[in-house]
PDB file of N, CA and C in Angstrom:
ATOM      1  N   UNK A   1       0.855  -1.172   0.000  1.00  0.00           N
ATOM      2  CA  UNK A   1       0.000   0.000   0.000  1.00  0.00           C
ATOM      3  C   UNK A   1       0.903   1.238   0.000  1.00  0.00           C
ATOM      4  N   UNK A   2       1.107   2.122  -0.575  1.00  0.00           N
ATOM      5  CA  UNK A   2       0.914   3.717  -0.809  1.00  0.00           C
ATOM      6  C   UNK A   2       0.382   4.547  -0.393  1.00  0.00           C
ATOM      7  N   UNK A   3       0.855   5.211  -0.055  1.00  0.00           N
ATOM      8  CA  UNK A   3      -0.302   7.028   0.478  1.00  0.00           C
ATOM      9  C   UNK A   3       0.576   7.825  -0.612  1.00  0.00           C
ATOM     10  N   UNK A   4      -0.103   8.678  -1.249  1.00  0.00           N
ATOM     11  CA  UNK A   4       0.157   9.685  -2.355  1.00  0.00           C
ATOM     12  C   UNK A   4      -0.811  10.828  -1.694  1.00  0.00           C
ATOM     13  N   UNK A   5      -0.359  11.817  -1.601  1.00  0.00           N
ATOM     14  CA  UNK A   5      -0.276  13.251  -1.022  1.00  0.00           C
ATOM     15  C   UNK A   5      -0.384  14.396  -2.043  1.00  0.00           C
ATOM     16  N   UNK A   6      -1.063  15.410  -2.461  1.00  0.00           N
ATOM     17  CA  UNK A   6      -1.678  16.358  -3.103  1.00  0.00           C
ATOM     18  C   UNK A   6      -1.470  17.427  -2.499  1.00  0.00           C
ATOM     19  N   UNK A   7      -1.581  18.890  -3.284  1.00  0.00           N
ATOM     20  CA  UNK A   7      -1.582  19.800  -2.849  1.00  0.00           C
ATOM     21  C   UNK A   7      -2.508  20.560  -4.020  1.00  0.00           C
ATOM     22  N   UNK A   8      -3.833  21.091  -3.954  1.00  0.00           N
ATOM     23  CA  UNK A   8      -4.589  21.774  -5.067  1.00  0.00           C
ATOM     24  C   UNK A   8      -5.162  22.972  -4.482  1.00  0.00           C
ATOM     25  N   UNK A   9      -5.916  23.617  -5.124  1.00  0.00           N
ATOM     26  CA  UNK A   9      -6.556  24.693  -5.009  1.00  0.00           C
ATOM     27  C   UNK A   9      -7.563  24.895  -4.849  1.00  0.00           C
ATOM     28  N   UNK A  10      -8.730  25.475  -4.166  1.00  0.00           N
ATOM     29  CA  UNK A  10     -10.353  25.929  -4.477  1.00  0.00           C
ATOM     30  C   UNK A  10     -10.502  27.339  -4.519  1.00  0.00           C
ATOM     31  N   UNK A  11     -11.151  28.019  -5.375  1.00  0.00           N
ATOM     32  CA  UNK A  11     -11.429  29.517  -5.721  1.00  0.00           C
ATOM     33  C   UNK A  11     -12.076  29.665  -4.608  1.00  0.00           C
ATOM     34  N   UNK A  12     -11.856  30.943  -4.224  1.00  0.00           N
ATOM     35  CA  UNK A  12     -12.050  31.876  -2.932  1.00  0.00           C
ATOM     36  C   UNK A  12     -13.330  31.790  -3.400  1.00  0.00           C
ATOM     37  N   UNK A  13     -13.833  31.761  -2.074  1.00  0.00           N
ATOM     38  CA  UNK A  13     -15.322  31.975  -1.916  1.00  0.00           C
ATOM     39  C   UNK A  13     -16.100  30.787  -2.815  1.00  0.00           C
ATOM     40  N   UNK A  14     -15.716  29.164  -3.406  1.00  0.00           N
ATOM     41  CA  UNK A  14     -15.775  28.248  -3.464  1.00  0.00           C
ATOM     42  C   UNK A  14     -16.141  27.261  -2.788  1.00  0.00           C
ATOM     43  N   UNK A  15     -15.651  27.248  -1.473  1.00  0.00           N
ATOM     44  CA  UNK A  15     -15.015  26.762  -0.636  1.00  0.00           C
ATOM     45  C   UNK A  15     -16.636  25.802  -0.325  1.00  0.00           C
ATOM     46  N   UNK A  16     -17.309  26.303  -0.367  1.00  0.00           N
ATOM     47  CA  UNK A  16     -18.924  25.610   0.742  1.00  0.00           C
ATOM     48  C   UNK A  16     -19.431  24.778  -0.972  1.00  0.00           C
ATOM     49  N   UNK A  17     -19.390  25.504  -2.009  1.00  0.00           N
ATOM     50  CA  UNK A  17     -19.593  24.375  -3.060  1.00  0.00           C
ATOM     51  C   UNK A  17     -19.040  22.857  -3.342  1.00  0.00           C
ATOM     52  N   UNK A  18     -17.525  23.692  -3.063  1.00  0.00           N
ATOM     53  CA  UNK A  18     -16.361  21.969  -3.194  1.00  0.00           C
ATOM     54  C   UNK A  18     -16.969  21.155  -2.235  1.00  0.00           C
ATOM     55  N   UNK A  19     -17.155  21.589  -1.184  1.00  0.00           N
ATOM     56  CA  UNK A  19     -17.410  20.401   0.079  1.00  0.00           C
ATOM     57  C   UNK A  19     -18.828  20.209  -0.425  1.00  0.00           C
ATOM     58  N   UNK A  20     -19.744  20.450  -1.036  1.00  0.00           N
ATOM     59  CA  UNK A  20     -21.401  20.291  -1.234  1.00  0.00           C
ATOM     60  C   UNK A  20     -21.043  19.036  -2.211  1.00  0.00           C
ATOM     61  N   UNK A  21     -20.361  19.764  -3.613  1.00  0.00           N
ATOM     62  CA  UNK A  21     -19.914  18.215  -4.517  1.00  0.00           C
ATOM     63  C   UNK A  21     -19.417  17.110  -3.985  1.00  0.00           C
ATOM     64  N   UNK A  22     -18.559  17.465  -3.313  1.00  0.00           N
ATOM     65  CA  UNK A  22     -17.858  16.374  -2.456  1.00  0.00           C
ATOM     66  C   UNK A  22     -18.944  15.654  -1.532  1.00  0.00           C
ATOM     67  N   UNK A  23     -19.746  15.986  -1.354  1.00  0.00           N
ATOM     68  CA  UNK A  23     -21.000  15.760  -0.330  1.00  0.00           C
ATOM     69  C   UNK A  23     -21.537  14.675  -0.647  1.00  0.00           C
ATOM     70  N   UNK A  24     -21.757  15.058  -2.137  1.00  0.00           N
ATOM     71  CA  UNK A  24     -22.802  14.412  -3.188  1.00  0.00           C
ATOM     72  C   UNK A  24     -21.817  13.621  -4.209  1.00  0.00           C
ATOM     73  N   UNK A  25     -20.757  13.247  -3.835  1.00  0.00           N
ATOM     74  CA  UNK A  25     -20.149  12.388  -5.217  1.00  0.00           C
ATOM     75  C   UNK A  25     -20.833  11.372  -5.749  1.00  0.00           C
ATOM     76  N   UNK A  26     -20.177  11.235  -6.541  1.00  0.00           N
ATOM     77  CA  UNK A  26     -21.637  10.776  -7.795  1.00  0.00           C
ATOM     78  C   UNK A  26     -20.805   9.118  -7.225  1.00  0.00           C
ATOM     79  N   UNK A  27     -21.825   8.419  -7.229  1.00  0.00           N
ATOM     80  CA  UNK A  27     -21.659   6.819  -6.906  1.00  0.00           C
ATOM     81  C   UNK A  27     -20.263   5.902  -8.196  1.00  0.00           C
ATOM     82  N   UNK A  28     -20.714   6.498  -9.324  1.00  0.00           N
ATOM     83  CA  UNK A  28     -19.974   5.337 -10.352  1.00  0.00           C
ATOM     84  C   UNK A  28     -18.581   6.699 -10.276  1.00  0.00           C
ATOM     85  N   UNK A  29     -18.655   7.314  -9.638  1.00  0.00           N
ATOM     86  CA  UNK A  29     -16.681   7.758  -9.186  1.00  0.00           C
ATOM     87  C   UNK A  29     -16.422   7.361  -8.246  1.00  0.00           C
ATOM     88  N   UNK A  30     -16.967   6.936  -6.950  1.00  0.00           N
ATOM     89  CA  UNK A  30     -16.685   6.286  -5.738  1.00  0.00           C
ATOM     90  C   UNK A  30     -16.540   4.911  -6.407  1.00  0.00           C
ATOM     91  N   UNK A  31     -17.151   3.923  -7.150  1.00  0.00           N
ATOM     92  CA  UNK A  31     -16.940   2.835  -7.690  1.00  0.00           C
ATOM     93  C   UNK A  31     -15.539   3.387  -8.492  1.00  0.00           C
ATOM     94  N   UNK A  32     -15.389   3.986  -9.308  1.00  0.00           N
ATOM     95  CA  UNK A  32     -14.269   3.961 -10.502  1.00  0.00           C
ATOM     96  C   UNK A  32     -13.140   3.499  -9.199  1.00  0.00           C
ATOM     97  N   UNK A  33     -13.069   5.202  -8.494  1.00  0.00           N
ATOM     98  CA  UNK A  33     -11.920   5.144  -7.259  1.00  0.00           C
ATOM     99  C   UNK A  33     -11.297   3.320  -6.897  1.00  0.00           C
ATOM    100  N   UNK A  34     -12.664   3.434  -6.622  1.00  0.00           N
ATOM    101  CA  UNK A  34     -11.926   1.783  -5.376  1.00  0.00           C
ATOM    102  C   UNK A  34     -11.237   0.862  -6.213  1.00  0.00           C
ATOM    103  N   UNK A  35     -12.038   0.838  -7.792  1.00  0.00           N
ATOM    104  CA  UNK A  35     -11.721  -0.151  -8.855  1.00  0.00           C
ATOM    105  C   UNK A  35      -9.899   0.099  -9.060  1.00  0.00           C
ATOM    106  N   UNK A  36      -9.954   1.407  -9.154  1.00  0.00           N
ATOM    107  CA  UNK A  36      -8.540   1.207  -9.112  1.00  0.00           C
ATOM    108  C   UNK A  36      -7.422   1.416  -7.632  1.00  0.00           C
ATOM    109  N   UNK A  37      -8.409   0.837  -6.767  1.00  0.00           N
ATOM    110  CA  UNK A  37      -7.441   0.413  -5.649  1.00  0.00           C
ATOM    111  C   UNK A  37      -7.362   1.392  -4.685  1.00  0.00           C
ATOM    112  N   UNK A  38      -8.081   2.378  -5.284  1.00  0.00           N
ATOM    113  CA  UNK A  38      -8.031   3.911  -4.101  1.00  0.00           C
ATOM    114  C   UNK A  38      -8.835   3.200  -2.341  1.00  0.00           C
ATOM    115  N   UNK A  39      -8.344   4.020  -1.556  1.00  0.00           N
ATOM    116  CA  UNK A  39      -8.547   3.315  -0.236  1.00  0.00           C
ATOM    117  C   UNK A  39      -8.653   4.872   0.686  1.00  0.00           C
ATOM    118  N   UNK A  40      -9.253   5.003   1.786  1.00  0.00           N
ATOM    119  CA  UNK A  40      -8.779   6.184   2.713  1.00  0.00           C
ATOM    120  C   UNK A  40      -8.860   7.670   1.759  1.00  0.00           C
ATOM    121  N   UNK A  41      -9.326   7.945   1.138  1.00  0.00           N
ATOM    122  CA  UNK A  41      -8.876   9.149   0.657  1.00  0.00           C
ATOM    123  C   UNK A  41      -9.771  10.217   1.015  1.00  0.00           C
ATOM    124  N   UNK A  42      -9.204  11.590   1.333  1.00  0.00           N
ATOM    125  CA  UNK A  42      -9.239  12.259   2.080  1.00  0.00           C
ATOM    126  C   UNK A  42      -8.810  14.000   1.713  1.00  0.00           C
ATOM    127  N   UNK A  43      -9.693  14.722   1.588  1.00  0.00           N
ATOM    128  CA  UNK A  43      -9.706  16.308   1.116  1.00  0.00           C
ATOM    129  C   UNK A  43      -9.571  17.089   2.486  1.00  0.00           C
ATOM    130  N   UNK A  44      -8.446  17.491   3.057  1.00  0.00           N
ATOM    131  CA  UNK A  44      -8.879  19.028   3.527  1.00  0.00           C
ATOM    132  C   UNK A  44      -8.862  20.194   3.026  1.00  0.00           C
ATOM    133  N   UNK A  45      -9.069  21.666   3.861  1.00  0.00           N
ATOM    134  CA  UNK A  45      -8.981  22.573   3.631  1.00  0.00           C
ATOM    135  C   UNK A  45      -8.448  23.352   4.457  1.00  0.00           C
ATOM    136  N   UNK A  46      -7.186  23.946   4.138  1.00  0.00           N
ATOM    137  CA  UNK A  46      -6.932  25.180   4.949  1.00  0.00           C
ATOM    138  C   UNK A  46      -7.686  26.692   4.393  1.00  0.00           C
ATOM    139  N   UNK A  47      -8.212  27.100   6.109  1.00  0.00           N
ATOM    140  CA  UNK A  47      -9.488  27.841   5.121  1.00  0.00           C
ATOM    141  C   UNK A  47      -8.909  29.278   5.052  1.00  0.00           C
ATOM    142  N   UNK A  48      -7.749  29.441   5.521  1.00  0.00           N
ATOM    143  CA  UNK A  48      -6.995  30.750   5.362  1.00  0.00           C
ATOM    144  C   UNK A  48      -6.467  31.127   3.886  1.00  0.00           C
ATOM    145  N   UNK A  49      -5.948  30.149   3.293  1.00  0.00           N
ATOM    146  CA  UNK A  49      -5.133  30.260   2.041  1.00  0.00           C
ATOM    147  C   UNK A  49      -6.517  29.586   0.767  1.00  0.00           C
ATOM    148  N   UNK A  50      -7.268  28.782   1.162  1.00  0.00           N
ATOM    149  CA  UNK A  50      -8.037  27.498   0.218  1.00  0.00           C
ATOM    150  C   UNK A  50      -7.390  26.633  -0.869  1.00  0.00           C
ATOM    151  N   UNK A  51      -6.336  26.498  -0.074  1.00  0.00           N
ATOM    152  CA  UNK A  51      -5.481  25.369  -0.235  1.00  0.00           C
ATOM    153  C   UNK A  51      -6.171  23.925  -0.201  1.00  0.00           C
ATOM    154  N   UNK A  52      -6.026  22.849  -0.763  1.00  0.00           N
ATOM    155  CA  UNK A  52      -6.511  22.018  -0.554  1.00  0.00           C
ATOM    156  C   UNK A  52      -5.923  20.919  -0.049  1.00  0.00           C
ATOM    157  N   UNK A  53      -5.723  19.871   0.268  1.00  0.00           N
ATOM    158  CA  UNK A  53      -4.523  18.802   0.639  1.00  0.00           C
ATOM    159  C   UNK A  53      -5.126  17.458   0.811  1.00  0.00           C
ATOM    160  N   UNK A  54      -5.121  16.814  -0.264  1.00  0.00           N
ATOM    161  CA  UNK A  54      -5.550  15.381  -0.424  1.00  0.00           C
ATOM    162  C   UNK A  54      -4.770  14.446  -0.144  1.00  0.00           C
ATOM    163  N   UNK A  55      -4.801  13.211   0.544  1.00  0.00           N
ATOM    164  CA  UNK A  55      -4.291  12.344   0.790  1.00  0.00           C
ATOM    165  C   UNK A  55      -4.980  10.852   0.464  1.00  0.00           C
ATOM    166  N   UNK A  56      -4.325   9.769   0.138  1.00  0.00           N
ATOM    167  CA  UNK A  56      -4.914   8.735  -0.443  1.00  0.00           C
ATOM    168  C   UNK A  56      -4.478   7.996  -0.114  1.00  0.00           C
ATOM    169  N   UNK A  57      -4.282   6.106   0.297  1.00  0.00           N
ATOM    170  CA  UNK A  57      -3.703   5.098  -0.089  1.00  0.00           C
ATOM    171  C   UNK A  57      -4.091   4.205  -1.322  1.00  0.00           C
ATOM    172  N   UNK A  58      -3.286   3.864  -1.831  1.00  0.00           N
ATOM    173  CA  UNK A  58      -3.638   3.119  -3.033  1.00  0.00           C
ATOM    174  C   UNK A  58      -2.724   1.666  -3.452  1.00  0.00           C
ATOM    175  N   UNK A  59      -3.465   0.727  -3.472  1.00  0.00           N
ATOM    176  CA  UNK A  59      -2.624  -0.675  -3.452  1.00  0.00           C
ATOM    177  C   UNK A  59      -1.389  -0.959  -4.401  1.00  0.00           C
ATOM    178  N   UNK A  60      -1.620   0.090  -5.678  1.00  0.00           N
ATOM    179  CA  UNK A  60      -0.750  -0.284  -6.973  1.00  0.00           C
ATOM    180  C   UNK A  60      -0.786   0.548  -7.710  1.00  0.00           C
ATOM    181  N   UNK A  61       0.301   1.863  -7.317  1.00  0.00           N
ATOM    182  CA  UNK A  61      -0.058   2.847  -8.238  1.00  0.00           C
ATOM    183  C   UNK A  61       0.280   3.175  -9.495  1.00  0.00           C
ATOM    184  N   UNK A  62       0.345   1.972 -10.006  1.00  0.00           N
ATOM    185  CA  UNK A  62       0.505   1.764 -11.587  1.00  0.00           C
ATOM    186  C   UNK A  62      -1.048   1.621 -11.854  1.00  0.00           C
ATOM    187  N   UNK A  63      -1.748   1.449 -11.297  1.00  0.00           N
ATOM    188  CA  UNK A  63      -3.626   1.018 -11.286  1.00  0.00           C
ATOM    189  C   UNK A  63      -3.668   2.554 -11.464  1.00  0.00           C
ATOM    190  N   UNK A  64      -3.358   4.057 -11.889  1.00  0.00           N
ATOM    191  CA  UNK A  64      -3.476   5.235 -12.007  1.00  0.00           C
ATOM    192  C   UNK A  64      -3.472   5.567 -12.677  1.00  0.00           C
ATOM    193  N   UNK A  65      -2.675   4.880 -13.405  1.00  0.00           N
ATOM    194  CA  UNK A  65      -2.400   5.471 -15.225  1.00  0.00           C
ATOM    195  C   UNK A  65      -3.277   6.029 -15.998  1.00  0.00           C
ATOM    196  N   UNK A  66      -4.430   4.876 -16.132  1.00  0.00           N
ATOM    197  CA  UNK A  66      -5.112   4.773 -16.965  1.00  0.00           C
ATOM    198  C   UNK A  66      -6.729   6.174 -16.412  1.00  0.00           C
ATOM    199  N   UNK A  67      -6.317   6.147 -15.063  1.00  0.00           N
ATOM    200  CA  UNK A  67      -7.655   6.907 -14.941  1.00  0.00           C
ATOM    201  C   UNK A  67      -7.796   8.530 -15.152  1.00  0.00           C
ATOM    202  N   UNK A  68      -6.988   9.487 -15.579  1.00  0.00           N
ATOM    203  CA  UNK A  68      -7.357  10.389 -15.778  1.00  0.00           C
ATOM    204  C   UNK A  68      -7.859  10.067 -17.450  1.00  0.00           C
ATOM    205  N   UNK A  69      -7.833   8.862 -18.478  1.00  0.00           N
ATOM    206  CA  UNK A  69      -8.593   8.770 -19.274  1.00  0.00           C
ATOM    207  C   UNK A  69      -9.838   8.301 -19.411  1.00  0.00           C
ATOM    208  N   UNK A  70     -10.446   8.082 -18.131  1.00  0.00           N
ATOM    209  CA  UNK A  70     -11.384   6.748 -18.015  1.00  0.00           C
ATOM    210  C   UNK A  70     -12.802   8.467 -18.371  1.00  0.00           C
ATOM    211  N   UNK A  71     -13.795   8.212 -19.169  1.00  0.00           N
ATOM    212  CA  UNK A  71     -14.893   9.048 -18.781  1.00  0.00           C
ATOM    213  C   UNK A  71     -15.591   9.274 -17.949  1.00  0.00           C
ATOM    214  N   UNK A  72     -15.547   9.176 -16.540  1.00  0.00           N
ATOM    215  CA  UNK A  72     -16.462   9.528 -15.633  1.00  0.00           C
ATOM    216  C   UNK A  72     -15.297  10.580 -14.607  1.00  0.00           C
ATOM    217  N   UNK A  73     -14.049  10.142 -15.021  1.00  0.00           N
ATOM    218  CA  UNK A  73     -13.154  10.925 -14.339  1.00  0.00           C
ATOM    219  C   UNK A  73     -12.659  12.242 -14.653  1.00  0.00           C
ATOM    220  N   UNK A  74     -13.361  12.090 -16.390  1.00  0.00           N
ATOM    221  CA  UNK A  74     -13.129  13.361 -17.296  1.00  0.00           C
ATOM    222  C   UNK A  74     -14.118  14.169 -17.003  1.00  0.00           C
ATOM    223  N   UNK A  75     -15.399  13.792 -16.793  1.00  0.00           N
ATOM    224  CA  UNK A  75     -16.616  14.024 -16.793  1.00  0.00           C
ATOM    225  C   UNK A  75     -16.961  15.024 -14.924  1.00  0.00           C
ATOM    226  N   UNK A  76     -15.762  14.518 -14.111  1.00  0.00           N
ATOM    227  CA  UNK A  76     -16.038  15.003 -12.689  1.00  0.00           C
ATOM    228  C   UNK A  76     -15.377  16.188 -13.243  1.00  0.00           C
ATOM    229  N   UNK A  77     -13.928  16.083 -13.683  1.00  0.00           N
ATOM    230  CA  UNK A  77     -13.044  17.181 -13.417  1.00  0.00           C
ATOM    231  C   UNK A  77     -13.805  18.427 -14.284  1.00  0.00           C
ATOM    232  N   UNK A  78     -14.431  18.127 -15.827  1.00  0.00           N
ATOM    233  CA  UNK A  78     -14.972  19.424 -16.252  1.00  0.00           C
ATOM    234  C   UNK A  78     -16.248  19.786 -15.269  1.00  0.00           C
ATOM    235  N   UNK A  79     -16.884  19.068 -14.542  1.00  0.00           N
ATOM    236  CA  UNK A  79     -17.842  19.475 -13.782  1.00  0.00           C
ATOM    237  C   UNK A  79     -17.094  20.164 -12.191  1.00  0.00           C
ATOM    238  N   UNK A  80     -16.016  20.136 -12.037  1.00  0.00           N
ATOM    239  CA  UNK A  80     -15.178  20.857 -10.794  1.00  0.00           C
ATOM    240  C   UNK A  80     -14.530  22.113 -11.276  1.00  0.00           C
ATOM    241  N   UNK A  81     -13.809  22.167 -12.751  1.00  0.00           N
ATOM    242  CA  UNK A  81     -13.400  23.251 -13.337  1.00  0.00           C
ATOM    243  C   UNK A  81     -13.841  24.729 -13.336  1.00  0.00           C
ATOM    244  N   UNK A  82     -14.855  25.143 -12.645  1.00  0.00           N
ATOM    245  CA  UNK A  82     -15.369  26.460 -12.732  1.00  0.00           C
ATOM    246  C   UNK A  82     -15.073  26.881 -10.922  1.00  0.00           C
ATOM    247  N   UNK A  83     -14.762  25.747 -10.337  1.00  0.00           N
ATOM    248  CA  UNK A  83     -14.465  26.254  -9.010  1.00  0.00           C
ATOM    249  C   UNK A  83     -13.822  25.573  -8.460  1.00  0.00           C
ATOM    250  N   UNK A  84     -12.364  25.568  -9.390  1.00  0.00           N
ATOM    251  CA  UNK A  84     -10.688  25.355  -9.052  1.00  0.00           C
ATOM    252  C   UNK A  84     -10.052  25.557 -10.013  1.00  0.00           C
ATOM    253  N   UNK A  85      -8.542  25.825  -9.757  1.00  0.00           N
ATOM    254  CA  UNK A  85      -7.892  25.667 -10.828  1.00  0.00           C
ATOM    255  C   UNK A  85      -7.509  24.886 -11.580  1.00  0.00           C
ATOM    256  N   UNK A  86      -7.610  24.739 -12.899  1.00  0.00           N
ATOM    257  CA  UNK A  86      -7.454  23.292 -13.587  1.00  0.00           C
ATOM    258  C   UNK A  86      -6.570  23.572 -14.974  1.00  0.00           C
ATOM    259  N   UNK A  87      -6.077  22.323 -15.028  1.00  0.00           N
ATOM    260  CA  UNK A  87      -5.544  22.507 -16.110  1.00  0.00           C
ATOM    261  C   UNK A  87      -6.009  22.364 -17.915  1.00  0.00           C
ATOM    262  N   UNK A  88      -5.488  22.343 -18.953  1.00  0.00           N
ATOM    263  CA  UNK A  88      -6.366  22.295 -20.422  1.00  0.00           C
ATOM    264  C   UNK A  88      -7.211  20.996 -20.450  1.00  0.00           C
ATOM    265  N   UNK A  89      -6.542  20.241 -19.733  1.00  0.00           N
ATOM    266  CA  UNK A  89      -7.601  18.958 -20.093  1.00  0.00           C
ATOM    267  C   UNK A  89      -8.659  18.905 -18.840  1.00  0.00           C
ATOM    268  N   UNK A  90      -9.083  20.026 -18.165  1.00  0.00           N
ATOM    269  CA  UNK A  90      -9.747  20.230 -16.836  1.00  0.00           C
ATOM    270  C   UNK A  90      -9.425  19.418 -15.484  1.00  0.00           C
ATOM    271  N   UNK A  91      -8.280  18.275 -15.638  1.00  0.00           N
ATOM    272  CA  UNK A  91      -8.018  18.486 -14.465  1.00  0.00           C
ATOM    273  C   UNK A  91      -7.389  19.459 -13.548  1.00  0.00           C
ATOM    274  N   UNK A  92      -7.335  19.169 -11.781  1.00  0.00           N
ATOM    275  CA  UNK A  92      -7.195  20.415 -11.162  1.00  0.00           C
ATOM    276  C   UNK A  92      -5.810  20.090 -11.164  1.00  0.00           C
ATOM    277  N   UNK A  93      -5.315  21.591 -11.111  1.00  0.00           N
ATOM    278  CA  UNK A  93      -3.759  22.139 -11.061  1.00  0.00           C
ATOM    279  C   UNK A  93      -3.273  21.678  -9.399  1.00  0.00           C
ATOM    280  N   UNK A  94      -2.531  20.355  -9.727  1.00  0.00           N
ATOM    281  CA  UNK A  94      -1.552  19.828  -8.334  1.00  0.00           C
ATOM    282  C   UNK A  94      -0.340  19.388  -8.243  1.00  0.00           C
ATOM    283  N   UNK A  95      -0.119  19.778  -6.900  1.00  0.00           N
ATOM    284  CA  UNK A  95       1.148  19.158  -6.603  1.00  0.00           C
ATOM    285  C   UNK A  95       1.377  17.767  -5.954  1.00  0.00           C
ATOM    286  N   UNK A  96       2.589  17.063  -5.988  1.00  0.00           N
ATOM    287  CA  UNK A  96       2.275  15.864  -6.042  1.00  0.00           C
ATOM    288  C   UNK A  96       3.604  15.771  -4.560  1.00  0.00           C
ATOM    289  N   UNK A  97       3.180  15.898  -3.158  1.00  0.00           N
ATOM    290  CA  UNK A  97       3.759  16.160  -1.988  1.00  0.00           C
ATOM    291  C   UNK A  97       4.710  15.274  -1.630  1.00  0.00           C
ATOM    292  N   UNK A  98       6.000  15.439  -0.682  1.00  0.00           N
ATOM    293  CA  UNK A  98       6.959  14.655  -0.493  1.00  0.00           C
ATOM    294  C   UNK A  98       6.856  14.186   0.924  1.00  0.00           C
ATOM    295  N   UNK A  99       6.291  13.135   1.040  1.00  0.00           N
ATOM    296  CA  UNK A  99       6.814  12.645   2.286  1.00  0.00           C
ATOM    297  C   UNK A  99       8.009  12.908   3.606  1.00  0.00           C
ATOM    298  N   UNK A 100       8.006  13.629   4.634  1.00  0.00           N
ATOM    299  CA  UNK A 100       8.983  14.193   5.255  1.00  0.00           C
ATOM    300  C   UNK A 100       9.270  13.693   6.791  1.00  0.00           C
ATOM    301  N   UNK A 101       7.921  13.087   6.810  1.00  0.00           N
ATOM    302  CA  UNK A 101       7.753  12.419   8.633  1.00  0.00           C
ATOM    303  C   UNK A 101       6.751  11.448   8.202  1.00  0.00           C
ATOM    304  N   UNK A 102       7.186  10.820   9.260  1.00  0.00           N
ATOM    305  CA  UNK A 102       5.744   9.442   9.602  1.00  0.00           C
ATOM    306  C   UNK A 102       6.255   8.781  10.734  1.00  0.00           C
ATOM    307  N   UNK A 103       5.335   8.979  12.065  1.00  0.00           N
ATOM    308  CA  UNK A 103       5.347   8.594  13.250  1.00  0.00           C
ATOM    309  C   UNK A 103       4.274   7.077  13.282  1.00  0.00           C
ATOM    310  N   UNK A 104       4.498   6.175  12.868  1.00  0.00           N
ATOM    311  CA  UNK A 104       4.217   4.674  13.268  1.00  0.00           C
ATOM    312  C   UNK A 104       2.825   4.461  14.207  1.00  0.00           C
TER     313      UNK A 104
END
C-alpha cells in the first residue's frame, strides 16, 4: 500500500460548493476510485489560504495510469473546473507532496 499526497486549489469563496460536490459524489466515481485500488482518501482545507490537501492510499499505483482517461473521471473534473484551478484537459492544477515524517 501507498499514500500519495496532493496539494490543489479551491477559488475563494468556493469553498462551501467543493465540500457540497464532495457531499454528493456521484456513486460510479466512488466505484471507478476503489476499482482502481483507491482506499482512505481524504480532502482538507486550509481555510486561510483554500489550499486544498488530499491524501490517499492506493494498493498499486501503476492502477493510475489509466484513470485520468477513463470518462467519468473526465466528466467530474470538467464538472469541478469552474471552481478550481485546472488545467487544459480540466483536471485540477496539483502538486504531487513529499513525504517528510511518519510517526508509526
Amino acid at each position: 500500500m501507498k499514500i500519495i499526497a496532493n496539494r490543489m486549489q479551491v477559488n475563494m469563496g468556493q469553498e462551501a460548493e467543493y465540500k457540497r460536490r464532495h457531499d454528493e459524489i456521484w456513486p460510479e466515481l466512488s466505484q471507478l476510485l476503489k476499482e482502481h485500488g483507491i482506499h482512505e482518501y481524504r480532502i482538507f482545507l486550509d481555510e486561510e489560504t483554500c489550499a486544498l490537501f488530499a491524501i490517499f492510499m492506493v494498493e498499486n499505483p501503476d492502477r493510475l495510469i489509466d484513470l485520468p482517461s477513463n470518462p467519468i473521471m473526465q466528466k467530474w473534473w470538467a464538472y469541478m473546473k469552474d471552481i478550481m484551478p485546472s488545467n487544459s484537459d480540466f483536471s485540477p492544477v496539483s502538486t504531487e507532496l513529499k513525504e517528510v515524517f511518519y510517526l508509526p
